[in-house]
C-alpha atoms as a PDB file:
ATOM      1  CA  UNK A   1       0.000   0.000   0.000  1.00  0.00           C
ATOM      2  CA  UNK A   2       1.424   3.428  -1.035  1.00  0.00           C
ATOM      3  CA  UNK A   3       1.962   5.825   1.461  1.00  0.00           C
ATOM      4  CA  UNK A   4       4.290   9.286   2.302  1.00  0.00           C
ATOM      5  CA  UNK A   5       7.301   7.870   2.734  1.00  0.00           C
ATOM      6  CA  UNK A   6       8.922  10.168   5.560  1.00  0.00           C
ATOM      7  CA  UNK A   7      12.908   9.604   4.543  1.00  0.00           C
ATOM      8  CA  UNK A   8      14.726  12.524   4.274  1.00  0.00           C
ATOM      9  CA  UNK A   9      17.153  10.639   1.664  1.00  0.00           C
ATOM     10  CA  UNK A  10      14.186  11.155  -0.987  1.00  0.00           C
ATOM     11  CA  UNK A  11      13.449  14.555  -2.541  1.00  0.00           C
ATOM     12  CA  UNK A  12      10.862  16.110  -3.957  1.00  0.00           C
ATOM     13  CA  UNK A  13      10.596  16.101  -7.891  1.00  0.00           C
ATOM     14  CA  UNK A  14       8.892  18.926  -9.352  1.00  0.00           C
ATOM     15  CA  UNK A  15       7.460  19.808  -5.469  1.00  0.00           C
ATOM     16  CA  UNK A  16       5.545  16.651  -5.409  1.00  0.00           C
ATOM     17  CA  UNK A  17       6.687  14.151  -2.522  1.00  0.00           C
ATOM     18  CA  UNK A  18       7.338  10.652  -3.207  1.00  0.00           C
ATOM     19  CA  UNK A  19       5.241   7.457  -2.518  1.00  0.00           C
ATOM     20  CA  UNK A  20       6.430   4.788  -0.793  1.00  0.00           C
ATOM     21  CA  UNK A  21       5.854   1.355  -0.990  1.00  0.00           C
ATOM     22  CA  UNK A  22       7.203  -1.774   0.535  1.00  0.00           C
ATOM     23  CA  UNK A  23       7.613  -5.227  -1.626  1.00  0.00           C
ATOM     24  CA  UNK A  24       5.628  -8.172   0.103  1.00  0.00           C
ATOM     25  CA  UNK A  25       7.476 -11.134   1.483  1.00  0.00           C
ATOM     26  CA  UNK A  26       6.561 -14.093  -0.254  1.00  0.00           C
ATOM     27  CA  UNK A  27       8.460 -17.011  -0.842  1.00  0.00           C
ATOM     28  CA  UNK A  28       9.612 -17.550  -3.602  1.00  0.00           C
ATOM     29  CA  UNK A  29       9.027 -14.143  -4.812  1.00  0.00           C
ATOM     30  CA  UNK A  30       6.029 -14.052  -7.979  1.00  0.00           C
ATOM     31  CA  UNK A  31       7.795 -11.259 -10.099  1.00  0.00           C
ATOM     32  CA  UNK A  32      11.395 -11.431 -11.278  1.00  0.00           C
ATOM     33  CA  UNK A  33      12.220  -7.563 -10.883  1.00  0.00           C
ATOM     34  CA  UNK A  34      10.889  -4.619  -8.929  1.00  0.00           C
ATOM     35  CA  UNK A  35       9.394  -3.399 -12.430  1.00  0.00           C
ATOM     36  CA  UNK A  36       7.472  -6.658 -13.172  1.00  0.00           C
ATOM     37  CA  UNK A  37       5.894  -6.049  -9.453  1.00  0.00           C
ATOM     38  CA  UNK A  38       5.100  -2.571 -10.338  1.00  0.00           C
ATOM     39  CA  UNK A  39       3.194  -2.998 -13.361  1.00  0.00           C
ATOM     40  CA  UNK A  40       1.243  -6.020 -11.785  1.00  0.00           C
ATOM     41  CA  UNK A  41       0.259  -3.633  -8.826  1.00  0.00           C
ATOM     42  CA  UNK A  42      -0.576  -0.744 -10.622  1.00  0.00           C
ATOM     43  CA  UNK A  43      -2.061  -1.581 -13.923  1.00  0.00           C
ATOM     44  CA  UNK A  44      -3.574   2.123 -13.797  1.00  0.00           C
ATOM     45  CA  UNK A  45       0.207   3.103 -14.715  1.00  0.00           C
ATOM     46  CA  UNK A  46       1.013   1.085 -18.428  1.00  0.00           C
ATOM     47  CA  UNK A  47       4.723  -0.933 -18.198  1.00  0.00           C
ATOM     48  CA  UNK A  48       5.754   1.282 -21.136  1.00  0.00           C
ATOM     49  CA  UNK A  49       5.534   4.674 -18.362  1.00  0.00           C
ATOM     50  CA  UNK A  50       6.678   2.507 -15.739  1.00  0.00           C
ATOM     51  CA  UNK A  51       9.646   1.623 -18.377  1.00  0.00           C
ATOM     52  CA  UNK A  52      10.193   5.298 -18.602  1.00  0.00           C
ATOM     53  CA  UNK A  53       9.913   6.229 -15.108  1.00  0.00           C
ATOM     54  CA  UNK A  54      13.052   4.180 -14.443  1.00  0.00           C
ATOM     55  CA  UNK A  55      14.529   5.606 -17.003  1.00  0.00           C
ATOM     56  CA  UNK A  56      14.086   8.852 -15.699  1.00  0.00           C
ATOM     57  CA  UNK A  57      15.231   8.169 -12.242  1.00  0.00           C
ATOM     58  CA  UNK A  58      11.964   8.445 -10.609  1.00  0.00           C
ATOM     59  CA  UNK A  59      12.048   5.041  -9.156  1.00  0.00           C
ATOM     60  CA  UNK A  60      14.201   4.846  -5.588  1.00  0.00           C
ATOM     61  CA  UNK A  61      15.832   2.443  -3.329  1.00  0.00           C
ATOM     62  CA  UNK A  62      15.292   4.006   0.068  1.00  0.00           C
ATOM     63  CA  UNK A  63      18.915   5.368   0.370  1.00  0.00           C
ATOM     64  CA  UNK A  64      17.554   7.815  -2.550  1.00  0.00           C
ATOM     65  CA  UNK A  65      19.362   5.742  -5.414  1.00  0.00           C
ATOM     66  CA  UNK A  66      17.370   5.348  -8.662  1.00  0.00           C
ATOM     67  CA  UNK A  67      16.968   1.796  -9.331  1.00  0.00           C
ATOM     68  CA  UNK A  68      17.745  -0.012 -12.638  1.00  0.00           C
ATOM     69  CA  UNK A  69      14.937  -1.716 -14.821  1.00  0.00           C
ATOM     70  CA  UNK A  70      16.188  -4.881 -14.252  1.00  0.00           C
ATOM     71  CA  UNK A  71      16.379  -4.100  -9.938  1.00  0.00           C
ATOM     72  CA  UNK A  72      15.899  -7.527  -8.322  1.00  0.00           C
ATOM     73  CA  UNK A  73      12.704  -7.815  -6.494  1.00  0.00           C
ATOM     74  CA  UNK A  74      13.541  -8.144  -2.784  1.00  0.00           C
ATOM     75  CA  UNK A  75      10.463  -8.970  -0.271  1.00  0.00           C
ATOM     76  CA  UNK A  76      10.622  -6.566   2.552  1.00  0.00           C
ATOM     77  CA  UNK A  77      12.306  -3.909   0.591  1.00  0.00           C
ATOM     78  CA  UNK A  78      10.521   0.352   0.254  1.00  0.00           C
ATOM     79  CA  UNK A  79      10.736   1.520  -2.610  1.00  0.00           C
ATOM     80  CA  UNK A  80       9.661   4.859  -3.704  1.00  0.00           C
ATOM     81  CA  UNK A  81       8.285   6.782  -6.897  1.00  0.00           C
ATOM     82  CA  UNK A  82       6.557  10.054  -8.152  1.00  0.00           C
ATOM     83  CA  UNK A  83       3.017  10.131  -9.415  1.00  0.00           C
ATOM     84  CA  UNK A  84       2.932  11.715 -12.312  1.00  0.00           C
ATOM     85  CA  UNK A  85      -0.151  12.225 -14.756  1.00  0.00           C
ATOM     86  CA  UNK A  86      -0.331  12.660 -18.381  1.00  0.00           C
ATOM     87  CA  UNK A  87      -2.711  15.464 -19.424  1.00  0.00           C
ATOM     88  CA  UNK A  88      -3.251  16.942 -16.234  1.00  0.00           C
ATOM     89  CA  UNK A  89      -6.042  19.637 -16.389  1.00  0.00           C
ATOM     90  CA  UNK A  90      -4.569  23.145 -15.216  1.00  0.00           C
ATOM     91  CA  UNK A  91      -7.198  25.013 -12.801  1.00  0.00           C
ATOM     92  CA  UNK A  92      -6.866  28.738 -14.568  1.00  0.00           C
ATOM     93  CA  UNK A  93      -7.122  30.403 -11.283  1.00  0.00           C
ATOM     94  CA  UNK A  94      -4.429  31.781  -8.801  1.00  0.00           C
ATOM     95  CA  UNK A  95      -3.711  31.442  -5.445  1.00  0.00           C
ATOM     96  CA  UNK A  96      -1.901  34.567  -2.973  1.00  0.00           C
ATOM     97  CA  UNK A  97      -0.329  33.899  -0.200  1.00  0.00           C
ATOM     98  CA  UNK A  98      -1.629  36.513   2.706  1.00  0.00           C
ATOM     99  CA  UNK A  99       1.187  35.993   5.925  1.00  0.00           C
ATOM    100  CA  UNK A 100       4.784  34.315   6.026  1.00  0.00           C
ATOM    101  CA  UNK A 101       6.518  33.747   8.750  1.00  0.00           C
ATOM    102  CA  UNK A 102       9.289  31.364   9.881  1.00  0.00           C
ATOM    103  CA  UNK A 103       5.932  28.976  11.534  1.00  0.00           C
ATOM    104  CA  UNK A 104       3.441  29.725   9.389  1.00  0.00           C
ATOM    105  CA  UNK A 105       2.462  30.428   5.628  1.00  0.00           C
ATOM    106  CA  UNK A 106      -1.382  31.754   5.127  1.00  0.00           C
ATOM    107  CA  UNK A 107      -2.932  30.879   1.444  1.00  0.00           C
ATOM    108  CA  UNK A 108      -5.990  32.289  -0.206  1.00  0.00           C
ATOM    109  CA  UNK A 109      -7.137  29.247  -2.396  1.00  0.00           C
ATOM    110  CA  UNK A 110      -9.102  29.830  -5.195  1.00  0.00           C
ATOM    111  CA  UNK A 111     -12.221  27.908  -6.456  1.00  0.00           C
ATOM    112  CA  UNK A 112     -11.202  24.125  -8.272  1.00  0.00           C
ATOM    113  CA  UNK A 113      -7.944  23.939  -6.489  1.00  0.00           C
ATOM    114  CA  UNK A 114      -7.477  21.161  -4.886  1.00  0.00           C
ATOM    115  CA  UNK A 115      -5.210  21.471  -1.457  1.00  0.00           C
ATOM    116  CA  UNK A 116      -2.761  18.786  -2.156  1.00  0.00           C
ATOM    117  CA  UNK A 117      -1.968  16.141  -4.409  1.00  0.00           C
ATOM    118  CA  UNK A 118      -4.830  13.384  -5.503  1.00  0.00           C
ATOM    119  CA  UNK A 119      -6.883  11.657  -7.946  1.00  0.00           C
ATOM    120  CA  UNK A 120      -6.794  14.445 -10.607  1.00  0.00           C
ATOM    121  CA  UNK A 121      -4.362  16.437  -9.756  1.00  0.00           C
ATOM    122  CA  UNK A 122      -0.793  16.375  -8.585  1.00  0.00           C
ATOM    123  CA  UNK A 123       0.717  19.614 -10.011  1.00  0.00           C
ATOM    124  CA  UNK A 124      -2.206  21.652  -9.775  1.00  0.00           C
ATOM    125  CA  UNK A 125      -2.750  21.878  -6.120  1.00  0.00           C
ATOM    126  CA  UNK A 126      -2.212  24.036  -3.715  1.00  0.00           C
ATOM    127  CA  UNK A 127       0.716  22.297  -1.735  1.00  0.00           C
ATOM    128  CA  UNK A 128       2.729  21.696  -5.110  1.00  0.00           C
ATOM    129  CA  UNK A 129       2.306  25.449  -6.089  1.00  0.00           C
ATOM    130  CA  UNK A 130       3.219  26.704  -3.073  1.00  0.00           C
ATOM    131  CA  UNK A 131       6.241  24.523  -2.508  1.00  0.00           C
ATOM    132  CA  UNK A 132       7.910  25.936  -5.713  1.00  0.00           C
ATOM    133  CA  UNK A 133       6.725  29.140  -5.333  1.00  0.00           C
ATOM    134  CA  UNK A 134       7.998  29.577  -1.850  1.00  0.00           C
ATOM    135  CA  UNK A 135      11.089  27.172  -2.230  1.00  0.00           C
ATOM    136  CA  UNK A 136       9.599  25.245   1.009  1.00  0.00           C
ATOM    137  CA  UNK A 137       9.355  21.275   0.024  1.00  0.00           C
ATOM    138  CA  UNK A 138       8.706  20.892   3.495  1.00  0.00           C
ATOM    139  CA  UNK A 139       5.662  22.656   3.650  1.00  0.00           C
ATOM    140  CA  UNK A 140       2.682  20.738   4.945  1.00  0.00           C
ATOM    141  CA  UNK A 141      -0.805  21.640   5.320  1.00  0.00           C
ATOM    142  CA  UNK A 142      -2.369  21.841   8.604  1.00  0.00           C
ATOM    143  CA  UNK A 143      -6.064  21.265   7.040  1.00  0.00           C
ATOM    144  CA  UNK A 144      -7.924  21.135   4.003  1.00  0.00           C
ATOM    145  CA  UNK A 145     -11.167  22.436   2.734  1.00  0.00           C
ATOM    146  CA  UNK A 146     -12.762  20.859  -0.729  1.00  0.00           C
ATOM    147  CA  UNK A 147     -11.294  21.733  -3.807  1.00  0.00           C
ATOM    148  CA  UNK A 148     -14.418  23.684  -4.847  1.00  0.00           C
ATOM    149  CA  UNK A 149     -14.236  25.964  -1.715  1.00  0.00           C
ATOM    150  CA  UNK A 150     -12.130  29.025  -1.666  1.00  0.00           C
ATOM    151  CA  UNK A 151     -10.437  30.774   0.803  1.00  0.00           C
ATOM    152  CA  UNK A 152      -7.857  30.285   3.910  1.00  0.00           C
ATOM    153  CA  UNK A 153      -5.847  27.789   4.083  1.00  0.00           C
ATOM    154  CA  UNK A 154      -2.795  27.241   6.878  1.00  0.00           C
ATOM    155  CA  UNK A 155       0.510  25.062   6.311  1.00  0.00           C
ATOM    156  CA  UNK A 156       3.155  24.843   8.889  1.00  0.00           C
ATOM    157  CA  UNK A 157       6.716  25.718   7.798  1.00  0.00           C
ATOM    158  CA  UNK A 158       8.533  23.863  10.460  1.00  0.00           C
ATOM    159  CA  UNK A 159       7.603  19.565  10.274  1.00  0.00           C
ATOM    160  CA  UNK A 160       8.619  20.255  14.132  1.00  0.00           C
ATOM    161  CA  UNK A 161       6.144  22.242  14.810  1.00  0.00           C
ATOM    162  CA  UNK A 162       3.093  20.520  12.663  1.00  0.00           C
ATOM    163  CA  UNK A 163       1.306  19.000  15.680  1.00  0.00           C
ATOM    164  CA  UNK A 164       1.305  21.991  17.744  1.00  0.00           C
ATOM    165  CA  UNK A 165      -0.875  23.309  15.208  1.00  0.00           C
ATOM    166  CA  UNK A 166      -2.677  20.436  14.789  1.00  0.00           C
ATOM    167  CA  UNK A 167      -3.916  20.169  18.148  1.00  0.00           C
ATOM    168  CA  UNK A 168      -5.735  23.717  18.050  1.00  0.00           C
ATOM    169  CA  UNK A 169      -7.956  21.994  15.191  1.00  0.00           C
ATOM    170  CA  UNK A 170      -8.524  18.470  17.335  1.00  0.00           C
ATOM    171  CA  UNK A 171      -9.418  20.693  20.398  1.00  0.00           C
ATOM    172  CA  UNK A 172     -11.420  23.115  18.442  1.00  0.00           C
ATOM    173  CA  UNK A 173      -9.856  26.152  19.392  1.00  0.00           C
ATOM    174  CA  UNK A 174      -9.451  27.248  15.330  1.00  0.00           C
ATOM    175  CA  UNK A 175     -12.418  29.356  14.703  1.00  0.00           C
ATOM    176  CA  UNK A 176     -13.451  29.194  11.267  1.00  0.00           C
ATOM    177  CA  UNK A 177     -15.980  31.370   9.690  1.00  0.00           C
ATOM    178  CA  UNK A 178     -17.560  30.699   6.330  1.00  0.00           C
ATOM    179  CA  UNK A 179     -19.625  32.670   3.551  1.00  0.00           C
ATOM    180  CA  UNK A 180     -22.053  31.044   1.590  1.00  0.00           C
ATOM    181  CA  UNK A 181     -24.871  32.344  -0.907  1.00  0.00           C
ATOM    182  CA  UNK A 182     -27.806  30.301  -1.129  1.00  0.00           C
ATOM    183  CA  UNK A 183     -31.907  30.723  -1.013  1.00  0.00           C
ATOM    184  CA  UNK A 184     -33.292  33.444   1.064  1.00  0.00           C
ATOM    185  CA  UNK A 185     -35.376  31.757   3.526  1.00  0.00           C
ATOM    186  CA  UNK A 186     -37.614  34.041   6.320  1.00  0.00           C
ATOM    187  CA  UNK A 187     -39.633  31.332   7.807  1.00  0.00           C
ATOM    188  CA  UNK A 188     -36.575  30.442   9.478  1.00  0.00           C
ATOM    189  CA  UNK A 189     -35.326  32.054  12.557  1.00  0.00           C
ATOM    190  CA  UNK A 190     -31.591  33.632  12.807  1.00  0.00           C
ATOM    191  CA  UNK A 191     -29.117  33.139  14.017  1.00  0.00           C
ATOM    192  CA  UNK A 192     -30.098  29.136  13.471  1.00  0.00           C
ATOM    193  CA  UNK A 193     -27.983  25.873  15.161  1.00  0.00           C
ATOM    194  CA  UNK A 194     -27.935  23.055  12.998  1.00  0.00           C
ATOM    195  CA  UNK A 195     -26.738  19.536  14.616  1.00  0.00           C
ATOM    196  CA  UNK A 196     -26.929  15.630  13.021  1.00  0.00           C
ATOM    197  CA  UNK A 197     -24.925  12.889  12.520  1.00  0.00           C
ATOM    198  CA  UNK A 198     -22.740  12.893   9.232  1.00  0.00           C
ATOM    199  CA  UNK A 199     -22.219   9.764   7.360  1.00  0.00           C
ATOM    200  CA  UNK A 200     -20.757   8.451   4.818  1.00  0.00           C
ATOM    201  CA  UNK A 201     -23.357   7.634   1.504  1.00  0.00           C
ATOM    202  CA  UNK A 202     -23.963   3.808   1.641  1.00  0.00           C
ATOM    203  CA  UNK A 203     -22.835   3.862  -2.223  1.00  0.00           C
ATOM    204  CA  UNK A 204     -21.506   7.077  -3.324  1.00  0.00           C
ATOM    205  CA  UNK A 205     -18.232   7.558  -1.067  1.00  0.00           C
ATOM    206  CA  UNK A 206     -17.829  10.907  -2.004  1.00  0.00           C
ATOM    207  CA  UNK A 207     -20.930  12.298  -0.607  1.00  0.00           C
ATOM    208  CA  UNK A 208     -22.168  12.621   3.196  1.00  0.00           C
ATOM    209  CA  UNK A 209     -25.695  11.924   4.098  1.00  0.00           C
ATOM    210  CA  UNK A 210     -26.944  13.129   7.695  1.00  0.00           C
ATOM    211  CA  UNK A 211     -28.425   9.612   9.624  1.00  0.00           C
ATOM    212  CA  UNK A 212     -32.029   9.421  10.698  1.00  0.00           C
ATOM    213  CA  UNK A 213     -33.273  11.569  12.912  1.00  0.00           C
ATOM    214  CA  UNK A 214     -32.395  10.454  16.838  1.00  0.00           C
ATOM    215  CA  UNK A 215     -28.692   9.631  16.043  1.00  0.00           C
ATOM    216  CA  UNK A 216     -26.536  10.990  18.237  1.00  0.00           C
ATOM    217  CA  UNK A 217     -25.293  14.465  17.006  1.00  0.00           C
ATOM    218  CA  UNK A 218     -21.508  14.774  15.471  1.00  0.00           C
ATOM    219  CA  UNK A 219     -21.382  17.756  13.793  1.00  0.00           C
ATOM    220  CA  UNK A 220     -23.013  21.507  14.211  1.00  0.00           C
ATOM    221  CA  UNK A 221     -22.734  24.256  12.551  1.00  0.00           C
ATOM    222  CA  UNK A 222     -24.291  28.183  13.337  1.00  0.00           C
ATOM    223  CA  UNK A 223     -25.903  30.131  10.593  1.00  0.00           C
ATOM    224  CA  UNK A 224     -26.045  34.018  10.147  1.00  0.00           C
ATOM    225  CA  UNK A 225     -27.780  35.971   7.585  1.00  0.00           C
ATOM    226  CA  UNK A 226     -25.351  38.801   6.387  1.00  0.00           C
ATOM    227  CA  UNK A 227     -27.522  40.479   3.772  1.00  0.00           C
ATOM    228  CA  UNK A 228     -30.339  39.505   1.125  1.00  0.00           C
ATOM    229  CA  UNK A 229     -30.612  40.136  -2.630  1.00  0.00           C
ATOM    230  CA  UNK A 230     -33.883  38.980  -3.913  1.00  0.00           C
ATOM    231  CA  UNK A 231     -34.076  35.209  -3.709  1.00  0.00           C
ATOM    232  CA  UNK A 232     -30.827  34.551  -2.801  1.00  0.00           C
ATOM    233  CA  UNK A 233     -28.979  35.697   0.970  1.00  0.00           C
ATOM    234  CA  UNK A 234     -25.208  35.506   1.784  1.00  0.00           C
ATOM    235  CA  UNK A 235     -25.094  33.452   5.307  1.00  0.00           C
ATOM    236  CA  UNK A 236     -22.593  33.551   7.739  1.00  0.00           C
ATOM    237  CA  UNK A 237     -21.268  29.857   8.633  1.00  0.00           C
ATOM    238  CA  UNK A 238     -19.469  28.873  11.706  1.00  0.00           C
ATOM    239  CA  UNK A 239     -18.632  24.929  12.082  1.00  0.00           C
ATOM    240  CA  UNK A 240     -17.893  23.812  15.492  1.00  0.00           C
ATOM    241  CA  UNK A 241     -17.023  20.682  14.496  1.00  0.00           C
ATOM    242  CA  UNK A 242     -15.383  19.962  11.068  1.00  0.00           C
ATOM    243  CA  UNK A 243     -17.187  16.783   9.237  1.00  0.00           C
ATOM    244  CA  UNK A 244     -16.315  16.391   5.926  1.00  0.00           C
ATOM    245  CA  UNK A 245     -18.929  18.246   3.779  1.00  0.00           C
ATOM    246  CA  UNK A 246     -20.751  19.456   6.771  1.00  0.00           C
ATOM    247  CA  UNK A 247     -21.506  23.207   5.646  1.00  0.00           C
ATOM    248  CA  UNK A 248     -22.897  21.959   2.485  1.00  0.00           C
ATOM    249  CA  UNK A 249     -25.019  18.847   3.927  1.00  0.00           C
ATOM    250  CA  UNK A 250     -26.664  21.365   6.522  1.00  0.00           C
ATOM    251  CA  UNK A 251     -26.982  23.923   4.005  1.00  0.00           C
ATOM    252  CA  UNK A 252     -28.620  21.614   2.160  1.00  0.00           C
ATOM    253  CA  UNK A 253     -30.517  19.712   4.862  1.00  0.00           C
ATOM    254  CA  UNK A 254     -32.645  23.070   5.564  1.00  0.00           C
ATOM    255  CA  UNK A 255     -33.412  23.294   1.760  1.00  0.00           C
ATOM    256  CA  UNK A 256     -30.929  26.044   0.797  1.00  0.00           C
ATOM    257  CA  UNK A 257     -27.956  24.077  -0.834  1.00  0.00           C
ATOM    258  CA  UNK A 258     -25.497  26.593  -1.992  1.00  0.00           C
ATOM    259  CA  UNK A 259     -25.063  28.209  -5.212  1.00  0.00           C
ATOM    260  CA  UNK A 260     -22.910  25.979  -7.624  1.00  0.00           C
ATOM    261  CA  UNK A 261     -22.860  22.936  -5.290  1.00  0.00           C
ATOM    262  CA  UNK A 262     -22.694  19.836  -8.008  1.00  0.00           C
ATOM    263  CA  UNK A 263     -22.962  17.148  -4.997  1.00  0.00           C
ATOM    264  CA  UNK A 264     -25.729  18.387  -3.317  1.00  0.00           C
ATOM    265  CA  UNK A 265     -28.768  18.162  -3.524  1.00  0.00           C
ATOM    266  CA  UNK A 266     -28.575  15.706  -6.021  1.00  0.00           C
ATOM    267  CA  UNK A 267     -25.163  14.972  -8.068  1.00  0.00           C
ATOM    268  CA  UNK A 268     -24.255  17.188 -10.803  1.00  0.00           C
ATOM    269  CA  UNK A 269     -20.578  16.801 -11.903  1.00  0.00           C
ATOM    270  CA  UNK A 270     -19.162  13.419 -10.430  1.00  0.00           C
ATOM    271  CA  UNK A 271     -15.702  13.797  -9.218  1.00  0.00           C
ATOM    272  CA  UNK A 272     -14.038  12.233 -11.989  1.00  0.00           C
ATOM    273  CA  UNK A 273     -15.431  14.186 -14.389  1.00  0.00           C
ATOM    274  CA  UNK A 274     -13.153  17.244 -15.895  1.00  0.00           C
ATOM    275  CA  UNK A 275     -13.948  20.158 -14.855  1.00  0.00           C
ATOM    276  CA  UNK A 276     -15.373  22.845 -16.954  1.00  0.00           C
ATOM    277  CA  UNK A 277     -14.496  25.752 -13.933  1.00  0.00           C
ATOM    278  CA  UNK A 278     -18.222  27.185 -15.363  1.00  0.00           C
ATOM    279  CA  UNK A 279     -20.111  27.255 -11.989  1.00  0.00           C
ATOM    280  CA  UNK A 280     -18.197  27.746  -8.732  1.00  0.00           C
ATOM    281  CA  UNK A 281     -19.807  26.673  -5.405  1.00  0.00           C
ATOM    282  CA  UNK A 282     -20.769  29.764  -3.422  1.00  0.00           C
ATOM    283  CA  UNK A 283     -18.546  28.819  -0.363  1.00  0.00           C
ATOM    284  CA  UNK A 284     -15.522  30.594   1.139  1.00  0.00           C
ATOM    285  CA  UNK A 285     -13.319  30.168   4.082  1.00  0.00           C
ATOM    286  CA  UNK A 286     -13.358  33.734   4.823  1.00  0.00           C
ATOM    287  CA  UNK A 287     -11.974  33.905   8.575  1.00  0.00           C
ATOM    288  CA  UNK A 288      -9.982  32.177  11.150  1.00  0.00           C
ATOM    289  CA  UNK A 289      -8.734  33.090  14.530  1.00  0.00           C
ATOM    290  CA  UNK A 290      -6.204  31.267  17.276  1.00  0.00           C
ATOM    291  CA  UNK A 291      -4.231  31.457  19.849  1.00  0.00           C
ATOM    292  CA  UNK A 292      -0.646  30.692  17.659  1.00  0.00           C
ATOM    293  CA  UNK A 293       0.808  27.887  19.937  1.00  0.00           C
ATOM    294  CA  UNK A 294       4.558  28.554  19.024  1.00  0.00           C
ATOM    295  CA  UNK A 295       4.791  32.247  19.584  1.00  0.00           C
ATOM    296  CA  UNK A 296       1.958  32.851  21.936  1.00  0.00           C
ATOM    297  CA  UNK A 297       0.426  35.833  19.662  1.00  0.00           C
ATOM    298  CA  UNK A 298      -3.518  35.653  18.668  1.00  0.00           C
ATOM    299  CA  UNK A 299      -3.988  35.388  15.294  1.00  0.00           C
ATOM    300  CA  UNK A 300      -6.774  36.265  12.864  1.00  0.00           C
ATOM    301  CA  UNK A 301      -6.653  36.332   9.301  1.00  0.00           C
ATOM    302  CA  UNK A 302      -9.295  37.080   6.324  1.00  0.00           C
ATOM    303  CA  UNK A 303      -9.465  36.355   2.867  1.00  0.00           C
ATOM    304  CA  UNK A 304      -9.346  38.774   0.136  1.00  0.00           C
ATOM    305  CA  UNK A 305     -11.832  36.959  -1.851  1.00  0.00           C
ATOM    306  CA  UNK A 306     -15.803  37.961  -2.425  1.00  0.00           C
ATOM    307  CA  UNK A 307     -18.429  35.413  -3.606  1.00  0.00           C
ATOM    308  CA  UNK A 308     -20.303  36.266  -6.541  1.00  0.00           C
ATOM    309  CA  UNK A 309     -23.751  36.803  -6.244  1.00  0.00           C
ATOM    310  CA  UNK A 310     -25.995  34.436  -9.284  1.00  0.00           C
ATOM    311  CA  UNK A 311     -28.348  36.398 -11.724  1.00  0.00           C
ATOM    312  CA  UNK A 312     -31.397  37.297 -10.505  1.00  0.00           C
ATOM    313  CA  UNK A 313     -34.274  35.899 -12.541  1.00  0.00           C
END
């Protein structure tokens, strides 16, 4: 199973981190050479790109050496290599970065961009562009919001000092304020709480579903109205916990799914599909404020960015 491999011996290529892998022991060994076990395992990746990723050194031994195409296979051995994809769509948008410091880097995402490497995309995210553009491979992110939202985003510049940060998020002492535009509604009272349980769809793994009423709670969020324009009203959105999807499934749950949302109600633009950057979703990561565990200072930030209001009909 591929995962980050965490050896400093193995560098990043083109800012994207390697995978890492380690060769089952089995006895006596099914495939002849590390490549043969490769292009079993990964059929998504043809043997002639496999063939050339050798070729181009982008195949390691875990003392950072670039292995040969005919590499013994060796059961119990890591070895590591760089995803890399073919035609990879570029997202035509840019991100800023808003704060630097020696701890902390700030980003203001834009809309499509996904915040690191998957599926998709593995130069066009957010973590690859901002390791090049900042010379910082070891930049890591300290959360993520989905690729269709825009706005904040934190990464830690010191590995060291990753879980300090990390620990405001567990213990919920990051507050995070949203914008959304969705339906006007007035039969609703404001400022409104919503709780339910989150779960995952029972076939469609990339969507959340709340469970029947009488579950115990996981996630809740407070919504503000800001201002209204016709049918449509820019909320205020304030998760205090932070389920995947949980703005728009709550949106959503009290019939005002947001503007551009292709998951939600029903699905509109699976995951795989390419993008056609037509219709952003409505939703921005507009504010968050701490308590900076490293220097002691309290912290706020904003994005720059506005949502744009849809036509009025």
């Amino acid at each position: 199973m591929s995962r980050s491999p965490g050896n400093a011996k193995i560098p990043t290529h083109l800012g994207v981190a390697a995978s890492c892998i380690s060769l089952p022991t089995l006895k006596p060994p099914p495939w002849p050479t590390v490549l043969a076990f490769l292009a079993q395992r990964m059929p998504a990746v043809s043997s002639r790109e496999w063939t050339q990723r050798f070729a181009d050194g982008l195949v390691l031994s875990e003392d950072g050496q670039g292995l040969a195409l005919d590499t013994p296979y060796q059961g119990g051995a890591r070895i590591y290599y760089y995803r890399e994809l073919a035609n990879e769509q570029e997202v035509p948008f840019e991100e800023s970065v808003l704060y630097q410091d020696d701890h902390l880097v700030v980003a203001d995402k834009p809309h499509f961009l996904p915040v690191t490497p998957g599926g998709r995309y593995v130069q066009q995210c957010l973590l690859v562009r901002l390791q090049r553009k900042l010379n910082m491979p070891q930049l890591a992110p300290l959360h993520r919001i989905d690729r269709e939202t825009a706005g904040l985003v934190l990464f830690a510049v010191n590995p060291a000092e990753r879980g300090a940060y990390h620990a405001l998020f567990s213990g919920r002492e990051m507050h995070k304020t949203y914008e959304a535009i969705a339906p006007a509604n007035s039969a609703l009272s404001w400022p409104h709480t919503r709780r339910s349980r989150l779960v995952e769809h029972p076939t469609e793994f990339y969507r959340m579903v709340e469970a029947e009423v009488g579950s115990a709670s996981n996630s809740e969020t407070v919504i503000r109205v800001l201002e209204q324009r016709g049918p449509w009203a820019r909320y205020e959105l304030s998760p205090i916990s932070g389920k995947r999807h949980q703005l728009r499934v709550h949106m959503n749950a009290l019939g005002l799914p947001i503007v551009g949302d292709q998951l939600y109600p029903t699905v509109l633009h699976g995951p795989d599909e390419t993008e056609d950057f037509a219709e952003p979703l409505r939703l921005l990561a507009k504010a968050i404020a701490f308590t900076d565990p490293v220097s002691g200072q309290a912290r706020r930030f904003e994005s720059t960015r506005q949502l744009e209001w849809p036509a009025q009909s």
